[in-house]
PDB file of N, CA and C in Angstrom:
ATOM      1  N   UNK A   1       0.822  -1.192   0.000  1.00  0.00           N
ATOM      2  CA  UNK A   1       0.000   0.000   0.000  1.00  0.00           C
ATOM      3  C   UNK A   1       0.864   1.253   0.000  1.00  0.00           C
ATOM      4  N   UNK A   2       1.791   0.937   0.178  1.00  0.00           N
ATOM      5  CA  UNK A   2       2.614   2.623   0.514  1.00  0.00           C
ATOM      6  C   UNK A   2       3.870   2.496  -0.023  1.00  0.00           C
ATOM      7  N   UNK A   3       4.501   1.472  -0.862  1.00  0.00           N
ATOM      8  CA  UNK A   3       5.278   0.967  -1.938  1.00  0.00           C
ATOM      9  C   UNK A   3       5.221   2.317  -2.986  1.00  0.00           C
ATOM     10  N   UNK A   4       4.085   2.966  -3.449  1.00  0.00           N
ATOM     11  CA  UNK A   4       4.028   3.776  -4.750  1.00  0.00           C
ATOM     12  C   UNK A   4       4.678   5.418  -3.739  1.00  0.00           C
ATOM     13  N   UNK A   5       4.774   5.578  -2.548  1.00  0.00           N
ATOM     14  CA  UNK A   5       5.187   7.146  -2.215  1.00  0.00           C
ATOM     15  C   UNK A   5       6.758   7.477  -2.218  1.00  0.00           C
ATOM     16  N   UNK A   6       6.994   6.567  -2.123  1.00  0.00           N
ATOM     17  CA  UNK A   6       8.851   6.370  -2.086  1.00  0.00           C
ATOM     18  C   UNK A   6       8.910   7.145  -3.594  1.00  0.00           C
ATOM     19  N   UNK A   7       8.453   5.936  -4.743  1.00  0.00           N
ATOM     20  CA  UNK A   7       8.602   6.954  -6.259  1.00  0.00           C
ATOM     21  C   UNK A   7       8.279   7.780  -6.199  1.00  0.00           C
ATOM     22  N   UNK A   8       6.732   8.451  -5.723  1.00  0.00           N
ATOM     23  CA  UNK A   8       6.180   9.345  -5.943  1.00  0.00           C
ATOM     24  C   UNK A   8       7.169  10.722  -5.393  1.00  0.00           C
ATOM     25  N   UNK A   9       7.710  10.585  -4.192  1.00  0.00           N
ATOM     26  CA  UNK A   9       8.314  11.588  -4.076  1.00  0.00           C
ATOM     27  C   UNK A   9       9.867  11.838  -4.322  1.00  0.00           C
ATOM     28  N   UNK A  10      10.597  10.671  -5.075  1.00  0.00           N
ATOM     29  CA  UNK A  10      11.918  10.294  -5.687  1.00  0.00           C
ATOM     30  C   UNK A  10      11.306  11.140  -7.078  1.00  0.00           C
ATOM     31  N   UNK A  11      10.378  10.893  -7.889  1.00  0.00           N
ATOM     32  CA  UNK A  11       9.744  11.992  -8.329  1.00  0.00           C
ATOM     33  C   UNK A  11       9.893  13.188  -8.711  1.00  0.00           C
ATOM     34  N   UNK A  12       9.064  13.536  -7.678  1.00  0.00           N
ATOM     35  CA  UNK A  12       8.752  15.235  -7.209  1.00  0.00           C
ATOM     36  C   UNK A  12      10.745  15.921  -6.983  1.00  0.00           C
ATOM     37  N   UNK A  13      11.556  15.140  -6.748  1.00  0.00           N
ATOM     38  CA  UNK A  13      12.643  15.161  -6.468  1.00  0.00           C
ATOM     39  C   UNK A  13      13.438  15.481  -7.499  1.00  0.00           C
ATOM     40  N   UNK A  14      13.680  14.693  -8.000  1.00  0.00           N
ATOM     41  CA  UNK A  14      14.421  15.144  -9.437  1.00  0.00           C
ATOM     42  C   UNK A  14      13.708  15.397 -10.360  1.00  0.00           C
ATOM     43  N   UNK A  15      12.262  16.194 -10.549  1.00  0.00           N
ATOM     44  CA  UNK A  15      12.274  17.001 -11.309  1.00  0.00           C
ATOM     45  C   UNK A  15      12.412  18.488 -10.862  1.00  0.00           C
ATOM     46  N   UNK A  16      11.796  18.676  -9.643  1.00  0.00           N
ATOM     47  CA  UNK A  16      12.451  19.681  -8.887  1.00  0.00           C
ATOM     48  C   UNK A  16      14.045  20.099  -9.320  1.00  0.00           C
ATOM     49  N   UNK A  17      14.910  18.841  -8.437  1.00  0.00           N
ATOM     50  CA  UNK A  17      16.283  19.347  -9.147  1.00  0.00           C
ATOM     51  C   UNK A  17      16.987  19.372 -10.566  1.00  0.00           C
ATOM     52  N   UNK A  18      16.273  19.137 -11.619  1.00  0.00           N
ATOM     53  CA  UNK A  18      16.611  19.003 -12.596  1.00  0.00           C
ATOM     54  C   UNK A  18      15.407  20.635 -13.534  1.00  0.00           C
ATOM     55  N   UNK A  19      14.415  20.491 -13.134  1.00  0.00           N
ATOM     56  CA  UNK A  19      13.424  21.602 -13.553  1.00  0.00           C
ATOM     57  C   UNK A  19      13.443  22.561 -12.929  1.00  0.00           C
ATOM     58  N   UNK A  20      13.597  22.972 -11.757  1.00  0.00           N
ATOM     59  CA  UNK A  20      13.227  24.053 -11.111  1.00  0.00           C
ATOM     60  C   UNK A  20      12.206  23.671 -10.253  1.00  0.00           C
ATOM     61  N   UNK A  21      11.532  24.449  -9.637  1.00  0.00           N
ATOM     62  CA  UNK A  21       9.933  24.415  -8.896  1.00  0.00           C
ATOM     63  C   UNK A  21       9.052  23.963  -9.543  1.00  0.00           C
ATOM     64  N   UNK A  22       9.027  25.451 -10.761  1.00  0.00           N
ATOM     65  CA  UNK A  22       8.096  25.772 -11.622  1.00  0.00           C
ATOM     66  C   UNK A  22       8.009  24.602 -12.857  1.00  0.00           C
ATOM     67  N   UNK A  23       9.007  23.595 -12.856  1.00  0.00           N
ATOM     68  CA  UNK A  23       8.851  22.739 -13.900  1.00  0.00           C
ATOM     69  C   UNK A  23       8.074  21.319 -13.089  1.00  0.00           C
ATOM     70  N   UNK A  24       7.337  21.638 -12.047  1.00  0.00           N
ATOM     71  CA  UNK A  24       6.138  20.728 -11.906  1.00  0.00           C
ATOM     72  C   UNK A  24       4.859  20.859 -11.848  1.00  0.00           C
ATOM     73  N   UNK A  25       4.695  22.257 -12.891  1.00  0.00           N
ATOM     74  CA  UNK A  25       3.095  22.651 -13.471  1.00  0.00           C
ATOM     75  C   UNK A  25       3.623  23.085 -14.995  1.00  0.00           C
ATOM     76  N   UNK A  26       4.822  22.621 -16.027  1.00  0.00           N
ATOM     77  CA  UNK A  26       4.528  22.797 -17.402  1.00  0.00           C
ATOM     78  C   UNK A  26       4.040  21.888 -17.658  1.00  0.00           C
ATOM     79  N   UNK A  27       3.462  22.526 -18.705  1.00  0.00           N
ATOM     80  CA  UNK A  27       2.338  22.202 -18.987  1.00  0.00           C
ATOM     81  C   UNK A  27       0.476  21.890 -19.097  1.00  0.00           C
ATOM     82  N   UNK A  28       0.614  23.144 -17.614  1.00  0.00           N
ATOM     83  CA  UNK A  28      -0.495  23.526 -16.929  1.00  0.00           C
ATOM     84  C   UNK A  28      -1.677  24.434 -17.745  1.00  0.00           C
ATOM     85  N   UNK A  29      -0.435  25.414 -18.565  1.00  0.00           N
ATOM     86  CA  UNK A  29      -1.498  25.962 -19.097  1.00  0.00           C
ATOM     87  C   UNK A  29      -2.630  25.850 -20.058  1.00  0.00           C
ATOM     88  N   UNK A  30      -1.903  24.600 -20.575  1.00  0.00           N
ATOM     89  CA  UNK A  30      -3.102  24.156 -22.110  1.00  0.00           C
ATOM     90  C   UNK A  30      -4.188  23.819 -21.141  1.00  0.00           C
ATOM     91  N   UNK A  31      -4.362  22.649 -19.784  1.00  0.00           N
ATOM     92  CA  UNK A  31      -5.006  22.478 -19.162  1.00  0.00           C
ATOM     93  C   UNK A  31      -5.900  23.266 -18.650  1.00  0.00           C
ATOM     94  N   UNK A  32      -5.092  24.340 -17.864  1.00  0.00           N
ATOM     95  CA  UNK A  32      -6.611  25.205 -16.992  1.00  0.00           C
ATOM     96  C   UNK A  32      -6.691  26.167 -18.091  1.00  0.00           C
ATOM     97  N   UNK A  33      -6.321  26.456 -19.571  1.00  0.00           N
ATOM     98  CA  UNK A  33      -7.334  26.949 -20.541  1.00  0.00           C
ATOM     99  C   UNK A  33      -8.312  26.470 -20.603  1.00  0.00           C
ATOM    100  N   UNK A  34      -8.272  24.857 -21.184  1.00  0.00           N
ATOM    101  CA  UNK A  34      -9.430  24.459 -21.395  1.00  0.00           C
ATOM    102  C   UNK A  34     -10.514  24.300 -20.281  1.00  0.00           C
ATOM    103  N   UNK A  35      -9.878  24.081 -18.518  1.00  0.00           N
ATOM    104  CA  UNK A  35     -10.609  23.522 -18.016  1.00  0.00           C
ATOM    105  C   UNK A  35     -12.235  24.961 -17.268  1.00  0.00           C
ATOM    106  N   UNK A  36     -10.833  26.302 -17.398  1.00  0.00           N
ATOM    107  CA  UNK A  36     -11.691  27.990 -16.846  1.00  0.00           C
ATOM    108  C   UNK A  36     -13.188  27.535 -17.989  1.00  0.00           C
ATOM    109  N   UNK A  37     -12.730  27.852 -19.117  1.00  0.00           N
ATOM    110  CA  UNK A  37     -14.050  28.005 -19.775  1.00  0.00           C
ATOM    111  C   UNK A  37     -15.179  26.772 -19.539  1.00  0.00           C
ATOM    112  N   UNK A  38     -14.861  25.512 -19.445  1.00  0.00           N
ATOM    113  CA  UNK A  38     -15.466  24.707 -18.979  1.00  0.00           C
ATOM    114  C   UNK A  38     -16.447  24.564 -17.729  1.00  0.00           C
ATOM    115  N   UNK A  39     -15.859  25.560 -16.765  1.00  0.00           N
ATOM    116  CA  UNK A  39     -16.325  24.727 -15.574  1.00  0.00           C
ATOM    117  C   UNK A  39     -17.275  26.516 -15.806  1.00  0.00           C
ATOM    118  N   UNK A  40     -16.702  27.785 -15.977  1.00  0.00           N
ATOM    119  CA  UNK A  40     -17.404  28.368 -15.893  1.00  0.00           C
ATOM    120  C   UNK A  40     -18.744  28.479 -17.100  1.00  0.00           C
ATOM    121  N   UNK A  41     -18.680  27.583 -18.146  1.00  0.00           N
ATOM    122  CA  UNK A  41     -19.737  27.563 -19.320  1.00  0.00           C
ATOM    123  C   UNK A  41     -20.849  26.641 -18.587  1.00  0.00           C
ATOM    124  N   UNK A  42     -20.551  25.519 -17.389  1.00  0.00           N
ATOM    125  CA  UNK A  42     -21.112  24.800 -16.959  1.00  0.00           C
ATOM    126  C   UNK A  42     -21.921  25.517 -15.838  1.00  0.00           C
ATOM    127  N   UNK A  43     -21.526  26.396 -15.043  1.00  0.00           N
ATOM    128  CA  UNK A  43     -21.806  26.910 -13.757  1.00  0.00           C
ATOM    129  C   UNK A  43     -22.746  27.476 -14.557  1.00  0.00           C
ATOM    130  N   UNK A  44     -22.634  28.626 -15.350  1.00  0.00           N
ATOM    131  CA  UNK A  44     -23.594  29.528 -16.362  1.00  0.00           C
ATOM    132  C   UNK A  44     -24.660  29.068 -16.023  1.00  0.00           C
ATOM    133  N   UNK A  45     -24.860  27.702 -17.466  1.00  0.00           N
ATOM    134  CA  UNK A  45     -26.028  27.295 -17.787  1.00  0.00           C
ATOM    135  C   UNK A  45     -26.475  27.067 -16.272  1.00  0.00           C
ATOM    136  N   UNK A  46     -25.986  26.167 -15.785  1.00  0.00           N
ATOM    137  CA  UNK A  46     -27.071  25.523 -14.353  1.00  0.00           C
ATOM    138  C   UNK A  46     -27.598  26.793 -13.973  1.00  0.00           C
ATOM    139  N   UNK A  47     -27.117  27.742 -13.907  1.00  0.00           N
ATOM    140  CA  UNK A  47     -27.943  28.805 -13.326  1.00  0.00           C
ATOM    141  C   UNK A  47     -29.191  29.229 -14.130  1.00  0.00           C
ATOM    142  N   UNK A  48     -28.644  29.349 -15.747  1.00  0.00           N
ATOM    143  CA  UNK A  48     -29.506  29.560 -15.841  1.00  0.00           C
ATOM    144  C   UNK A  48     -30.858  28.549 -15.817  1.00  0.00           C
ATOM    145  N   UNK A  49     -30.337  27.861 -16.021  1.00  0.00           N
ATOM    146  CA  UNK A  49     -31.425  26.372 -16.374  1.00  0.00           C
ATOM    147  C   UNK A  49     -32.235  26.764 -14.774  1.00  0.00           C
ATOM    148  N   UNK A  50     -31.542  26.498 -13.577  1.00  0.00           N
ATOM    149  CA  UNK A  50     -32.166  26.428 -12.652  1.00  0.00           C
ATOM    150  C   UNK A  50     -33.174  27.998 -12.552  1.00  0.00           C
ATOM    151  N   UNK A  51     -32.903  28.753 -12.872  1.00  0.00           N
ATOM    152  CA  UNK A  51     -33.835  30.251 -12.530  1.00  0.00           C
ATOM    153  C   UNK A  51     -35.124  29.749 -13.697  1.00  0.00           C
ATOM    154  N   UNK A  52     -35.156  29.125 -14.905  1.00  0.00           N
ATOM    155  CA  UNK A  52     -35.939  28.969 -15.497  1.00  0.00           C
ATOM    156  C   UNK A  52     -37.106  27.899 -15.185  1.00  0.00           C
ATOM    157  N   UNK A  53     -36.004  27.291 -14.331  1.00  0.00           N
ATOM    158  CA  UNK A  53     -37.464  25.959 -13.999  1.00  0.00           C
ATOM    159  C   UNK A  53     -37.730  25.833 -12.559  1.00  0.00           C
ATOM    160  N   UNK A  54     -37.217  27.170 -12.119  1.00  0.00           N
ATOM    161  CA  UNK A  54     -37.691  27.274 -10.705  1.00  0.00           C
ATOM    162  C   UNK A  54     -38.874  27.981 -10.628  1.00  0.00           C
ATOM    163  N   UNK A  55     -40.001  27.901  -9.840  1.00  0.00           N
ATOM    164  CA  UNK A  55     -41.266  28.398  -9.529  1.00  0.00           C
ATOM    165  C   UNK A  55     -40.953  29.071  -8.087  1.00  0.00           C
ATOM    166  N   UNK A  56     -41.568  30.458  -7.939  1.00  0.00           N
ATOM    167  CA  UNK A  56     -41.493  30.674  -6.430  1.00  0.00           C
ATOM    168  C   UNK A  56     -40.687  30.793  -5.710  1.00  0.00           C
ATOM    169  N   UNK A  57     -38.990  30.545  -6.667  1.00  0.00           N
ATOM    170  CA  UNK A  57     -37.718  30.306  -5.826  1.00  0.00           C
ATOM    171  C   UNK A  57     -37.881  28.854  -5.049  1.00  0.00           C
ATOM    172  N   UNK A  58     -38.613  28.035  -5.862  1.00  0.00           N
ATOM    173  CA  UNK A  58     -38.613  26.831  -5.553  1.00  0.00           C
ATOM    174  C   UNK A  58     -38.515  26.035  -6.667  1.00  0.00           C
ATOM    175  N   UNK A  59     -37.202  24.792  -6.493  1.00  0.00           N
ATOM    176  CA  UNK A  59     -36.974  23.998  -7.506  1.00  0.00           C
ATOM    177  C   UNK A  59     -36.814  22.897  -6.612  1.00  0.00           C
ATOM    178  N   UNK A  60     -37.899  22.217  -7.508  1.00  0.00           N
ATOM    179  CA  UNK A  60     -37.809  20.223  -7.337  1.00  0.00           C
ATOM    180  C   UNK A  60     -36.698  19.436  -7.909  1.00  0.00           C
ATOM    181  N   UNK A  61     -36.697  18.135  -6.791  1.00  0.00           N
ATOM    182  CA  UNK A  61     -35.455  17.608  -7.070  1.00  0.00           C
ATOM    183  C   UNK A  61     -35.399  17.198  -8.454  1.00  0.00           C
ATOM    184  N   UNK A  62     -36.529  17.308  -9.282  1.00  0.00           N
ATOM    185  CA  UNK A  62     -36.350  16.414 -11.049  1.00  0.00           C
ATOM    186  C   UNK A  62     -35.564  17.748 -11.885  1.00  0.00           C
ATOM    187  N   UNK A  63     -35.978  18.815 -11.088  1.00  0.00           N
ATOM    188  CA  UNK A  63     -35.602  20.352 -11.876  1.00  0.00           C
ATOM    189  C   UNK A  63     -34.210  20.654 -11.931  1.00  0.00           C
ATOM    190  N   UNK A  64     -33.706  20.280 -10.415  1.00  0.00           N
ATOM    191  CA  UNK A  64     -31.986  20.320 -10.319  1.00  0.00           C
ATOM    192  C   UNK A  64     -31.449  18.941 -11.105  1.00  0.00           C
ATOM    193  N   UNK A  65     -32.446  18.089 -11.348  1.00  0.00           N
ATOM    194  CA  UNK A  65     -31.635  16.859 -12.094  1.00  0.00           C
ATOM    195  C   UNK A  65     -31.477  17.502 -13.451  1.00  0.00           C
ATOM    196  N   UNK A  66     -33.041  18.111 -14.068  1.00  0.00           N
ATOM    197  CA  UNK A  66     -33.030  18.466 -15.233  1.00  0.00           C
ATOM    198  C   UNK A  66     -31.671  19.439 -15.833  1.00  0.00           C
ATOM    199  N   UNK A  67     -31.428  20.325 -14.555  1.00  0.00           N
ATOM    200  CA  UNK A  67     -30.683  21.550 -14.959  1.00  0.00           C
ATOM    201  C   UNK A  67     -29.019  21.061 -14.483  1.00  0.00           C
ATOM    202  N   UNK A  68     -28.808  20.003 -14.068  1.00  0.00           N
ATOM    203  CA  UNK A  68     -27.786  19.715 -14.282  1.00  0.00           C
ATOM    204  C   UNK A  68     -27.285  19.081 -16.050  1.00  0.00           C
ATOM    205  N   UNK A  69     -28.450  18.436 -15.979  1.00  0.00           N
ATOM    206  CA  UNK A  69     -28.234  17.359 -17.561  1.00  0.00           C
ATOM    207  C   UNK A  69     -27.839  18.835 -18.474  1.00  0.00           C
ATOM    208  N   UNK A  70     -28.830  19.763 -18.513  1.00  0.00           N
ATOM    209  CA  UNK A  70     -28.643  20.976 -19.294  1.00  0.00           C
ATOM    210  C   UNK A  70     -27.774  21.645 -19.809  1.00  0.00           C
ATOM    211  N   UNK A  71     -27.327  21.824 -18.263  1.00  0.00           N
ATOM    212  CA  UNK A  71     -25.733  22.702 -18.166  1.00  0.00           C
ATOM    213  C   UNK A  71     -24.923  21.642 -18.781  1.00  0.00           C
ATOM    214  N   UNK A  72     -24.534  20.263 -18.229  1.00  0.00           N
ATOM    215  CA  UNK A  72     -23.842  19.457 -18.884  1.00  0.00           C
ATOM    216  C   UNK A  72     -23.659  19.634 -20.300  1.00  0.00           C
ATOM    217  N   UNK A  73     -24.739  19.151 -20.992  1.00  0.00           N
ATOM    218  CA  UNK A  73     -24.664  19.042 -22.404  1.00  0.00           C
ATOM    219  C   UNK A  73     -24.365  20.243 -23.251  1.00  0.00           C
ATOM    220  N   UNK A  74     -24.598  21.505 -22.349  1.00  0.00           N
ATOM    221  CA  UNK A  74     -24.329  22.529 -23.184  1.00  0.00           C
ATOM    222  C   UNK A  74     -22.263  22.431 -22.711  1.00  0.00           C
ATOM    223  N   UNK A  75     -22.052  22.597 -21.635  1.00  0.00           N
ATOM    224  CA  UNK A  75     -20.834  22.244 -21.317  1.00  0.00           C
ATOM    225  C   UNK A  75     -19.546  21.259 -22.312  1.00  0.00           C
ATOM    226  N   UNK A  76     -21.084  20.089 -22.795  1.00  0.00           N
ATOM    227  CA  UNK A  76     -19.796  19.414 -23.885  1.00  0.00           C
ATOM    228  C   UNK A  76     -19.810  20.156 -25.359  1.00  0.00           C
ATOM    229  N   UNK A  77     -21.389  20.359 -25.535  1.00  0.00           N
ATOM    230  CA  UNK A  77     -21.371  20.630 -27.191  1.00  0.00           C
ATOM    231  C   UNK A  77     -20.229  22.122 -27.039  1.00  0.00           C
ATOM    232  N   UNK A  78     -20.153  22.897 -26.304  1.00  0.00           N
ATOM    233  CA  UNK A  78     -19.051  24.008 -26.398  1.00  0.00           C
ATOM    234  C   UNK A  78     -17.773  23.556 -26.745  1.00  0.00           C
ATOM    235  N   UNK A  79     -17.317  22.593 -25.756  1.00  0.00           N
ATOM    236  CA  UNK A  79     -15.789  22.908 -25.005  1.00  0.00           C
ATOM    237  C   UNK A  79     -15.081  20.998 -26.116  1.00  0.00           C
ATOM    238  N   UNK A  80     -15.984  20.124 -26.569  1.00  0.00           N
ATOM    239  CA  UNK A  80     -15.802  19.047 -27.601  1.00  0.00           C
ATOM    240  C   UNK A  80     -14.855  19.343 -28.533  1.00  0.00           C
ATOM    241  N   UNK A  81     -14.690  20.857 -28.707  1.00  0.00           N
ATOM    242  CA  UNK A  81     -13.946  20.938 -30.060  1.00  0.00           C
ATOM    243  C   UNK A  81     -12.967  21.865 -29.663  1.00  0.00           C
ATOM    244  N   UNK A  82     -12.668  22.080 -28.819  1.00  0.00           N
ATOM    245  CA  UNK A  82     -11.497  22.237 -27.951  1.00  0.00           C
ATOM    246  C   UNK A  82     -10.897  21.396 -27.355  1.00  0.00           C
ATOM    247  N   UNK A  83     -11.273  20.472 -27.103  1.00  0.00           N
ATOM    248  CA  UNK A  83     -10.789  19.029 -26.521  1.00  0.00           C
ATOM    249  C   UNK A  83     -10.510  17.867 -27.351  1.00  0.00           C
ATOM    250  N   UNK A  84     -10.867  17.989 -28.643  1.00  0.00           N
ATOM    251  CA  UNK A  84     -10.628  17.645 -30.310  1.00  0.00           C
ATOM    252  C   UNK A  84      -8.646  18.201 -30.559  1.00  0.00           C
ATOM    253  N   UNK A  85      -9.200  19.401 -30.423  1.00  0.00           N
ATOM    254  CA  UNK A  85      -7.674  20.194 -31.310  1.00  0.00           C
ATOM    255  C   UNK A  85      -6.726  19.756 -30.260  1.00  0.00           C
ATOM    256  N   UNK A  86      -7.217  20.140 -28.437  1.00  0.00           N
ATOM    257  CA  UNK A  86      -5.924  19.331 -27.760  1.00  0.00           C
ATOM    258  C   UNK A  86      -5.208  18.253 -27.859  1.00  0.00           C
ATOM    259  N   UNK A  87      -6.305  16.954 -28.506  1.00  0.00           N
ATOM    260  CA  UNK A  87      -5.760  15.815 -28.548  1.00  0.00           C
ATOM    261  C   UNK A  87      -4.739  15.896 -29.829  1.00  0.00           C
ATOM    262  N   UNK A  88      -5.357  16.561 -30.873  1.00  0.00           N
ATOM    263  CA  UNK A  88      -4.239  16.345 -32.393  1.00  0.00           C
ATOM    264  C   UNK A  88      -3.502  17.359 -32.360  1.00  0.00           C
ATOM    265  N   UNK A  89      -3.220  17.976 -31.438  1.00  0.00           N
ATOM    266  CA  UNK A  89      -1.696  18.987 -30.829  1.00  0.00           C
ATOM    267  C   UNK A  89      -0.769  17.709 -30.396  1.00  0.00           C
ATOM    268  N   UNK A  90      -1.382  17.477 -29.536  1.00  0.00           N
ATOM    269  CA  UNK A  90      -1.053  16.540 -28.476  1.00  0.00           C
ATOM    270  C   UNK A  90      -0.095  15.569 -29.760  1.00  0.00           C
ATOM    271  N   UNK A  91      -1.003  14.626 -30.304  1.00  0.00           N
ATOM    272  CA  UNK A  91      -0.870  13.659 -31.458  1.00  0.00           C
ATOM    273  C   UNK A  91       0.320  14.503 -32.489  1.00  0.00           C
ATOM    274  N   UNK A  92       0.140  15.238 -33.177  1.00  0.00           N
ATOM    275  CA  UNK A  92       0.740  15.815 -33.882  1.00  0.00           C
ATOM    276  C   UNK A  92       2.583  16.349 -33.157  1.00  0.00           C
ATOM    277  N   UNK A  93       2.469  16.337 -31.682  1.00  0.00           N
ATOM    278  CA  UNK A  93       3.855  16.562 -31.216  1.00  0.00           C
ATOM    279  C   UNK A  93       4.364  15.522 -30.698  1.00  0.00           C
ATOM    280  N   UNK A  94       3.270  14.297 -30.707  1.00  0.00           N
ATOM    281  CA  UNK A  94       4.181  12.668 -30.356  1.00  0.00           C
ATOM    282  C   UNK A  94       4.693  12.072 -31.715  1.00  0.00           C
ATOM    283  N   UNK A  95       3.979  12.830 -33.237  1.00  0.00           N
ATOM    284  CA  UNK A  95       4.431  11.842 -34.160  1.00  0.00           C
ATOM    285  C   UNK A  95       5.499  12.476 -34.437  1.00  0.00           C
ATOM    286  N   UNK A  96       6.103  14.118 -34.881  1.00  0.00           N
ATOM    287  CA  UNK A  96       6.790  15.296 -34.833  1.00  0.00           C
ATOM    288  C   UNK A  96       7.776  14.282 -33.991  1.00  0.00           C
ATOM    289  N   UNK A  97       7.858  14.787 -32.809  1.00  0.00           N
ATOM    290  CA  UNK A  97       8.890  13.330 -31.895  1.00  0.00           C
ATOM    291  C   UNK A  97       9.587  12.160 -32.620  1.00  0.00           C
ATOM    292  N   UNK A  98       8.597  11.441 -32.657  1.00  0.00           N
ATOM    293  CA  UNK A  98       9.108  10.272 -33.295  1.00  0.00           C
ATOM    294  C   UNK A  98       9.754   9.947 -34.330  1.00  0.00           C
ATOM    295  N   UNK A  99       9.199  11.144 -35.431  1.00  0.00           N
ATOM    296  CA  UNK A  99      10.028  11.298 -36.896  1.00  0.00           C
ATOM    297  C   UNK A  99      11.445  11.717 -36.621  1.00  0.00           C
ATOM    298  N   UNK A 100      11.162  12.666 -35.737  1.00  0.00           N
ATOM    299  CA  UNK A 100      12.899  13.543 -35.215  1.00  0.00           C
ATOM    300  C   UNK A 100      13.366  12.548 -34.748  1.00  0.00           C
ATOM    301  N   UNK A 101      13.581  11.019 -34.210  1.00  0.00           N
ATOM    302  CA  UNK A 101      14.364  10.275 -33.571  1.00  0.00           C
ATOM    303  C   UNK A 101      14.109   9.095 -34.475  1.00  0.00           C
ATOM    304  N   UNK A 102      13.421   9.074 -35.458  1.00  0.00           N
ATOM    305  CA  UNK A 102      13.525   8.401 -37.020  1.00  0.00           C
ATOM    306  C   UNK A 102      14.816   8.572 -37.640  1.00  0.00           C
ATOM    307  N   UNK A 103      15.026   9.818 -37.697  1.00  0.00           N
ATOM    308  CA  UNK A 103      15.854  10.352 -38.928  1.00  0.00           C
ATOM    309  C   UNK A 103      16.983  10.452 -38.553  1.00  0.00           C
ATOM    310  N   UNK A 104      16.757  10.751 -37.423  1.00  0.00           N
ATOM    311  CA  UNK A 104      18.404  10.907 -36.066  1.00  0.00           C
ATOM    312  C   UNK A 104      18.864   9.824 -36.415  1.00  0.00           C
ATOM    313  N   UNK A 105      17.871   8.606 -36.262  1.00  0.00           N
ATOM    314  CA  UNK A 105      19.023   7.218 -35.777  1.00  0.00           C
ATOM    315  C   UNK A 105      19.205   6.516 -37.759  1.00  0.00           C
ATOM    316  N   UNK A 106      18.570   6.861 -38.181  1.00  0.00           N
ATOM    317  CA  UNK A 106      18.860   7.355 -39.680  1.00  0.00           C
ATOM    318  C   UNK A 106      19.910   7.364 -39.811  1.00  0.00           C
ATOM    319  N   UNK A 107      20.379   8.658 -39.673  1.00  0.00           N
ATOM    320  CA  UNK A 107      21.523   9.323 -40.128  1.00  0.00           C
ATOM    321  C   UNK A 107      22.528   9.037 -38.951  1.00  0.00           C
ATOM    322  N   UNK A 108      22.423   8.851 -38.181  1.00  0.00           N
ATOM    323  CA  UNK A 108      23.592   7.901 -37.268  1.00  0.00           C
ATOM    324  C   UNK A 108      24.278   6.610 -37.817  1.00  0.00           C
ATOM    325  N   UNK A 109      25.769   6.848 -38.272  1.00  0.00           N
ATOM    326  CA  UNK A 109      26.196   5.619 -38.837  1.00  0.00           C
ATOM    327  C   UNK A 109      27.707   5.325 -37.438  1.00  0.00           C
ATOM    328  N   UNK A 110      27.375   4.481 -36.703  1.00  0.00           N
ATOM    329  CA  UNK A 110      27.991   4.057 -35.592  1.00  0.00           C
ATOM    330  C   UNK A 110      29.471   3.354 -36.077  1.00  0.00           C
TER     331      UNK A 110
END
């Protein structure tokens, strides 16, 4: 059970000393780009969903189910095609990679 913290913080260790501090959040930012607009496109809708199907300042438990599903789905049809282009960034700099250490060992005559 406690076998995985030894790595975990052998880790945190040498990338620290090899990165800096700050080189144990690169790569943060593609992340909380995508994730700000997300969570706040999600919060949105529920609100609004919920002010619309509330009566009286009263909403039933099917209404907060409803206005969660709401917000959700509007949440994916937005943020789907932003989460599309991350992956073939993503894809596009593992194959980029791989060609560069194609051609390297290519042209390496030992």
């Amino acid at each position: 059970m406690f076998g995985f913290w030894p790595l975990r913080f052998d880790c945190l260790a040498k990338t620290v000393r090899s990165e800096g501090y700050f080189g144990c959040y690169r790569g943060a930012a593609v992340n909380l780009t995508l994730v700000t607009p997300e969570k706040a496109i999600k919060l949105a809708a529920n609100d609004v969903f919920r002010q619309k199907l509330s009566k009286d300042g009263h909403l039933p438990l099917w209404g907060e189910v409803l206005a969660g599903c709401g917000a959700g789905t509007c949440q994916v049809v937005v943020t789907t095609p932003m989460e599309m282009l991350k992956i073939q960034l993503q894809d596009a700099g593992r194959l980029g990679e791989e060609l560069r250490i194609f051609y390297a060992q290519l042209l390496y005559f030992p």
